[in-house]
PDB file of N, CA and C in Angstrom:
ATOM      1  N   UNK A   1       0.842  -1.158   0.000  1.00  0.00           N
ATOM      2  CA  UNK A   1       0.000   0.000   0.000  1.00  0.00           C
ATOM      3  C   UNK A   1       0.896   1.233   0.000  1.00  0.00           C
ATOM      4  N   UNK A   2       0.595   2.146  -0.951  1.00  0.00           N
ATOM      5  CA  UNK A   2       1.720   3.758  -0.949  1.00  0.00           C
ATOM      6  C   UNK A   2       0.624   4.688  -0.295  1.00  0.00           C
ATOM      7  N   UNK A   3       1.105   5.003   0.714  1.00  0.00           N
ATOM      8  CA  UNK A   3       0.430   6.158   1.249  1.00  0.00           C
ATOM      9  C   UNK A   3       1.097   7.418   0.967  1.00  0.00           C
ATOM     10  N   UNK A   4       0.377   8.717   0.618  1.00  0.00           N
ATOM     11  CA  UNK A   4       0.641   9.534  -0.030  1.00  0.00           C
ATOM     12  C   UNK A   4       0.068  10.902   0.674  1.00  0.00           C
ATOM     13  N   UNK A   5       0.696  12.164   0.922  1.00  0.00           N
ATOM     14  CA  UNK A   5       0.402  13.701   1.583  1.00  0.00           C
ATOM     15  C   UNK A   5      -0.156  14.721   0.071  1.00  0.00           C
ATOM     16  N   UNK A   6      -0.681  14.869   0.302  1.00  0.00           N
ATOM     17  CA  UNK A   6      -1.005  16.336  -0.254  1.00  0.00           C
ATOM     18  C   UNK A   6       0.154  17.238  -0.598  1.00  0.00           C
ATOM     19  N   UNK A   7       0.118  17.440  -2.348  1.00  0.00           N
ATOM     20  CA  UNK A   7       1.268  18.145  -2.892  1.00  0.00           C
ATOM     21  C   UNK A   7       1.206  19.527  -2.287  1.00  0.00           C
ATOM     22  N   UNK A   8       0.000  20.166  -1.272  1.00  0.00           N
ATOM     23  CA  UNK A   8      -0.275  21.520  -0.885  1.00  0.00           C
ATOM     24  C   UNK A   8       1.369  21.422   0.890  1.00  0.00           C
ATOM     25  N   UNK A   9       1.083  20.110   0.998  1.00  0.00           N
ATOM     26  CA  UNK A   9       2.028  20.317   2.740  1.00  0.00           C
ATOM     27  C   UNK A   9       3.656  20.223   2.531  1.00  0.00           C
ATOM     28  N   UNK A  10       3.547  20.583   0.811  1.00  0.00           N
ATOM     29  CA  UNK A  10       5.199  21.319   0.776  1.00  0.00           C
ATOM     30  C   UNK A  10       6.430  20.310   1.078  1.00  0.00           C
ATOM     31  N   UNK A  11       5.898  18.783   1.492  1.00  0.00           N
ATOM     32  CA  UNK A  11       7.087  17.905   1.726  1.00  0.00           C
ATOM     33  C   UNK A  11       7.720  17.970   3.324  1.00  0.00           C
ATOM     34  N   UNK A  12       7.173  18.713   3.596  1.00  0.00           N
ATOM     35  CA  UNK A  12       7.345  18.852   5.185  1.00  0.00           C
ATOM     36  C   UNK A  12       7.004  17.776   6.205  1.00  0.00           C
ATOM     37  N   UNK A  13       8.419  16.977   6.392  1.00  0.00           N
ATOM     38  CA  UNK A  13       8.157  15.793   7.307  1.00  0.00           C
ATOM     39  C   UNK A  13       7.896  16.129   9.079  1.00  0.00           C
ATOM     40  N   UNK A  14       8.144  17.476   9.501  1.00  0.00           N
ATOM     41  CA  UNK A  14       7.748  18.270  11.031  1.00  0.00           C
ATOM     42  C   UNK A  14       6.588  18.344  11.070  1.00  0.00           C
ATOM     43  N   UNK A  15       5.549  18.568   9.941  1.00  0.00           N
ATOM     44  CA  UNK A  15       4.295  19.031  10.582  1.00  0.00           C
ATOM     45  C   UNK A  15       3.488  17.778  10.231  1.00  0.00           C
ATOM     46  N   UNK A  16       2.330  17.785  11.035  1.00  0.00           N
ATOM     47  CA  UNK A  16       1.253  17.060  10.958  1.00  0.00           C
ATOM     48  C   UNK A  16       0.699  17.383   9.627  1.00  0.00           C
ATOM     49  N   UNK A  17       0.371  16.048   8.622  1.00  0.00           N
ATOM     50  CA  UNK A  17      -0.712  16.031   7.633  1.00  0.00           C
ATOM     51  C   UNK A  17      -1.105  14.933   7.630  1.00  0.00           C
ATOM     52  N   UNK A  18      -2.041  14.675   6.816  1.00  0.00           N
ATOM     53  CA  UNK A  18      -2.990  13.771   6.555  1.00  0.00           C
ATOM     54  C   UNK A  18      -2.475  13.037   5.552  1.00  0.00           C
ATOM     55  N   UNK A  19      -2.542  11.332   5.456  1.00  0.00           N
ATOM     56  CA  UNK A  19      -2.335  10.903   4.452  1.00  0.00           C
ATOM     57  C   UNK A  19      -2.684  10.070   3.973  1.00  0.00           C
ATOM     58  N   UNK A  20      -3.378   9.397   2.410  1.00  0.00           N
ATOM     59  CA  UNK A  20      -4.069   9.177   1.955  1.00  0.00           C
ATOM     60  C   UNK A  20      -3.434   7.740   1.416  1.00  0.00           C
ATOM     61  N   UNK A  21      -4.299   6.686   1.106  1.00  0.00           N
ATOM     62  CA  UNK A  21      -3.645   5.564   0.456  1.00  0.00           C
ATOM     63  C   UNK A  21      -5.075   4.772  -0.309  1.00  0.00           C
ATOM     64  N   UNK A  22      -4.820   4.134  -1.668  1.00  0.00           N
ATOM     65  CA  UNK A  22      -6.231   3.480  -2.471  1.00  0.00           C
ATOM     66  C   UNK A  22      -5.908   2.419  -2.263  1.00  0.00           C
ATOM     67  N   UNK A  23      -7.203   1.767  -1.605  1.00  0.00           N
ATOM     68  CA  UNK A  23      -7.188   0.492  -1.107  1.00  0.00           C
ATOM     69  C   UNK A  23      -8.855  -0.112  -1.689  1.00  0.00           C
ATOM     70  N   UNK A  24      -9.140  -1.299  -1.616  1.00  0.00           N
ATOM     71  CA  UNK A  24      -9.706  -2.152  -2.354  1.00  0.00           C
ATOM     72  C   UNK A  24     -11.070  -1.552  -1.959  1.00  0.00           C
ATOM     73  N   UNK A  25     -12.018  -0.810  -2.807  1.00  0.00           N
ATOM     74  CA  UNK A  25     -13.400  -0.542  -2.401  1.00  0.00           C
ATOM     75  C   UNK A  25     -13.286   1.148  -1.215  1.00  0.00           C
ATOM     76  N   UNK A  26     -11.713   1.389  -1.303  1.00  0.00           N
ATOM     77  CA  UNK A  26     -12.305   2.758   0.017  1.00  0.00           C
ATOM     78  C   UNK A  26     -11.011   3.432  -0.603  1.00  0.00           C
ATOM     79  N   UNK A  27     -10.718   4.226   0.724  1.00  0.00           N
ATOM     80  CA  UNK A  27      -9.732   5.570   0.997  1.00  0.00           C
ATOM     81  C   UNK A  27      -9.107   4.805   2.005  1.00  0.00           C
ATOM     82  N   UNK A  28      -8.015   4.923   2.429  1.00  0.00           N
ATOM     83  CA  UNK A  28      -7.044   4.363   3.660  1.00  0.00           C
ATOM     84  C   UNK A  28      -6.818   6.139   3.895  1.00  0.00           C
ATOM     85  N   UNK A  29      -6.919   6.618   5.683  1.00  0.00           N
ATOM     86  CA  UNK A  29      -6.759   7.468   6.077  1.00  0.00           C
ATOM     87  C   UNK A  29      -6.047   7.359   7.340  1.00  0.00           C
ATOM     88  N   UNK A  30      -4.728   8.246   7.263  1.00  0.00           N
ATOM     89  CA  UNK A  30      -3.730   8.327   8.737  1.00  0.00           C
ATOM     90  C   UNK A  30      -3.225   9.186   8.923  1.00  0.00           C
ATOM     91  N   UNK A  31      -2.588   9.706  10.017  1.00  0.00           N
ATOM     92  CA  UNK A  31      -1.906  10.570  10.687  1.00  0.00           C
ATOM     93  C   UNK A  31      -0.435  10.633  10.117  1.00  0.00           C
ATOM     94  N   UNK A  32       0.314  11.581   9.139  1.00  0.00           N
ATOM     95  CA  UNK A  32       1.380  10.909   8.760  1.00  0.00           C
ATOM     96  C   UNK A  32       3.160  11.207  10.041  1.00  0.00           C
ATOM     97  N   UNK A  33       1.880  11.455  11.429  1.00  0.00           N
ATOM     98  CA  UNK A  33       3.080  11.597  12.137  1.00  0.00           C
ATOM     99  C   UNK A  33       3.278  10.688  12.980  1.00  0.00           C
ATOM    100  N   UNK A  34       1.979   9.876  13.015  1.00  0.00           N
ATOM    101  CA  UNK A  34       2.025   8.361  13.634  1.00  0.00           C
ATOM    102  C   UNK A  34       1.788   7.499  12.521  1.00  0.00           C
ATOM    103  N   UNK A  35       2.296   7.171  11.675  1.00  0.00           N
ATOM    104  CA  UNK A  35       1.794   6.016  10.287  1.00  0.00           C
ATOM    105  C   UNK A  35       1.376   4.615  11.130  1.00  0.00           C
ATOM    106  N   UNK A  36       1.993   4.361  12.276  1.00  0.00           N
ATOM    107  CA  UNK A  36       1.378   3.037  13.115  1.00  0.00           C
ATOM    108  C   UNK A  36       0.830   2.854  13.690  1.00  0.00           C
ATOM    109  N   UNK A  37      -0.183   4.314  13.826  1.00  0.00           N
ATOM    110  CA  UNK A  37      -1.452   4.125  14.725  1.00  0.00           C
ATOM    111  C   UNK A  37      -2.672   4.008  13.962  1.00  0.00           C
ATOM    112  N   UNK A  38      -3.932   4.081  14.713  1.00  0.00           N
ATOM    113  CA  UNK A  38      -5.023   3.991  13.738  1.00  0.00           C
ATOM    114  C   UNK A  38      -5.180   4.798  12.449  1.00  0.00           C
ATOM    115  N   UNK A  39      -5.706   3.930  11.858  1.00  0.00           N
ATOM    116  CA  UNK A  39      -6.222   4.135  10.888  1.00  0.00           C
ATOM    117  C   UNK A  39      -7.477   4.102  10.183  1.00  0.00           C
ATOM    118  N   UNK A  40      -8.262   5.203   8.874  1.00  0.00           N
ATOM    119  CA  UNK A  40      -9.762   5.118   9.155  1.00  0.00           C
ATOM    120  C   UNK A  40     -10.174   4.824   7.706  1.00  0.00           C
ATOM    121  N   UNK A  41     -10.719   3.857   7.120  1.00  0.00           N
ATOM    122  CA  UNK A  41     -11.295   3.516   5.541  1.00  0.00           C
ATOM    123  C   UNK A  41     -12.513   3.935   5.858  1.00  0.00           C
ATOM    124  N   UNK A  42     -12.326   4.981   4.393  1.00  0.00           N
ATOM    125  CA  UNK A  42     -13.677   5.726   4.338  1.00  0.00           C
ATOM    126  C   UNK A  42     -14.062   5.165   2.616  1.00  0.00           C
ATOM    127  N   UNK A  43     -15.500   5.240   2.323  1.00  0.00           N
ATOM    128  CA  UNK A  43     -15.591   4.967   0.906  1.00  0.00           C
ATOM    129  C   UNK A  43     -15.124   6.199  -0.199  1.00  0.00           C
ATOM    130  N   UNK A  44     -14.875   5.889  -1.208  1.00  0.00           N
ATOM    131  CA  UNK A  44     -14.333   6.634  -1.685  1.00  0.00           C
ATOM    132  C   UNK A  44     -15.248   7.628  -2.164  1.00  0.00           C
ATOM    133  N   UNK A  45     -16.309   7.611  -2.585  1.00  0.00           N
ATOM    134  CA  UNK A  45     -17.965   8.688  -2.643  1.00  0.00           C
ATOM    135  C   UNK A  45     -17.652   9.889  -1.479  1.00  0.00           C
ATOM    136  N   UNK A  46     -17.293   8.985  -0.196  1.00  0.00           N
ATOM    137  CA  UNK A  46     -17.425  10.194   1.517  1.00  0.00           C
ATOM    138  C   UNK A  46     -16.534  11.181   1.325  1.00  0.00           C
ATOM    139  N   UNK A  47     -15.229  10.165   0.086  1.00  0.00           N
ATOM    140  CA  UNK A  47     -14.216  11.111   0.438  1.00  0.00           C
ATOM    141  C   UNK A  47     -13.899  12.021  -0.525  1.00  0.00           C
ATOM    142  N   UNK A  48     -14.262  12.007  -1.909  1.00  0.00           N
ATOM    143  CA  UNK A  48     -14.482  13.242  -2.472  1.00  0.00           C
ATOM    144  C   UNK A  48     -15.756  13.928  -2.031  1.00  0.00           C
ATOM    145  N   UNK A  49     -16.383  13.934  -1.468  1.00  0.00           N
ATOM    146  CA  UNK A  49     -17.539  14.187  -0.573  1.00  0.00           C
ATOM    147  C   UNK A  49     -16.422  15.687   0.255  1.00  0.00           C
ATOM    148  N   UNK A  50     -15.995  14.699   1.019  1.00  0.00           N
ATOM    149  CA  UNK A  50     -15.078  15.424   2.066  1.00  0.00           C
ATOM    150  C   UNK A  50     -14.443  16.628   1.611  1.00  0.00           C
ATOM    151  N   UNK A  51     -13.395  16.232   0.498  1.00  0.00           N
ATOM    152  CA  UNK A  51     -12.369  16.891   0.117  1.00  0.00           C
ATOM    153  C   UNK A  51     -13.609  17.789  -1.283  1.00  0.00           C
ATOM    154  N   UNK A  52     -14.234  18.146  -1.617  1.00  0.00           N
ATOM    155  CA  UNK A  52     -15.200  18.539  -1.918  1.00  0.00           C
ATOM    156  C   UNK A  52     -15.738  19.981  -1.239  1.00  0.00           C
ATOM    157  N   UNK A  53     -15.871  19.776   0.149  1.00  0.00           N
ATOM    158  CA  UNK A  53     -16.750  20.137   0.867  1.00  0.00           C
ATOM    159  C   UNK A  53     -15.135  21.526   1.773  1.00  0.00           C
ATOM    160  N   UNK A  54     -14.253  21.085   1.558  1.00  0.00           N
ATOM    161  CA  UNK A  54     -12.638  21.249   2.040  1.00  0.00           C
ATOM    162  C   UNK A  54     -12.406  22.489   0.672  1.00  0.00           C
ATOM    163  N   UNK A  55     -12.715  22.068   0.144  1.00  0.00           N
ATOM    164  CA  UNK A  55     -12.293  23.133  -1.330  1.00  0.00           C
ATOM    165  C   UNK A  55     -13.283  24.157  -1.186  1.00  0.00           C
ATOM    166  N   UNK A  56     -14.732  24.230  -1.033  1.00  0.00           N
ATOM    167  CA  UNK A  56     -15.742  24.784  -1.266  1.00  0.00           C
ATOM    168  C   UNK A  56     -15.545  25.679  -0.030  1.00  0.00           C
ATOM    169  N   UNK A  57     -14.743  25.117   0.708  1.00  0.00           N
ATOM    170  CA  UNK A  57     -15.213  26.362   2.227  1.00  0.00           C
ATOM    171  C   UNK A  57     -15.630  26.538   3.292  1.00  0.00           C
ATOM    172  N   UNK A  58     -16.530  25.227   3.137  1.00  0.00           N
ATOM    173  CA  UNK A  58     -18.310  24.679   3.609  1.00  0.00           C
ATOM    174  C   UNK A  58     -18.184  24.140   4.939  1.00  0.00           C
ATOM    175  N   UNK A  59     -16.709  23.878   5.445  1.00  0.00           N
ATOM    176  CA  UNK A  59     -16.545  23.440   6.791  1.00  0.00           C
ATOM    177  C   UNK A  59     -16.268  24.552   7.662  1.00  0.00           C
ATOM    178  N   UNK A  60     -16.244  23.835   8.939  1.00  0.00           N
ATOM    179  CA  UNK A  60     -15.347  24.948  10.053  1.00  0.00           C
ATOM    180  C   UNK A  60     -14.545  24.270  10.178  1.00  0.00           C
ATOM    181  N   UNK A  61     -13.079  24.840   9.462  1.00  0.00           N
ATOM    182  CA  UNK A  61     -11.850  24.329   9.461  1.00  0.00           C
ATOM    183  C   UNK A  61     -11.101  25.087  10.627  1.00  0.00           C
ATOM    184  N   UNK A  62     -10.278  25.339  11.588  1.00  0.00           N
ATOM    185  CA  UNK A  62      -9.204  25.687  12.020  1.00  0.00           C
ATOM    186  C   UNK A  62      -8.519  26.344  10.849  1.00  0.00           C
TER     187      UNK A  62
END
């Protein structure tokens, strides 16, 4: 499985991002500052859903 960051977090292995991996039927989702802790499969519909909803504005992001 290649898990993969967002070309936006600049390659920056110090900060916390999110990171993404395609797995059979979903999204593989982790912390890429703990890669050995949990982890959350979302379907892949939720997650352009998500990242959708992330572009548009539409959340209360921090």
């Amino acid at each position: 499985m290649i898990w993969r960051k967002s070309s936006h977090s600049g390659g920056a292995t110090d900060e916390a991002c999110v990171e993404v991996a395609g797995l059979a039927g979903a999204v593989g989702v982790r912390d890429s500052k703990d890669p050995d802790g949990d982890r959350l499969a979302v379907s892949g519909a939720a997650f352009r859903a998500l990242v959708q909803k992330i572009k548009e504005g539409t959340l209360d992001l921090p």
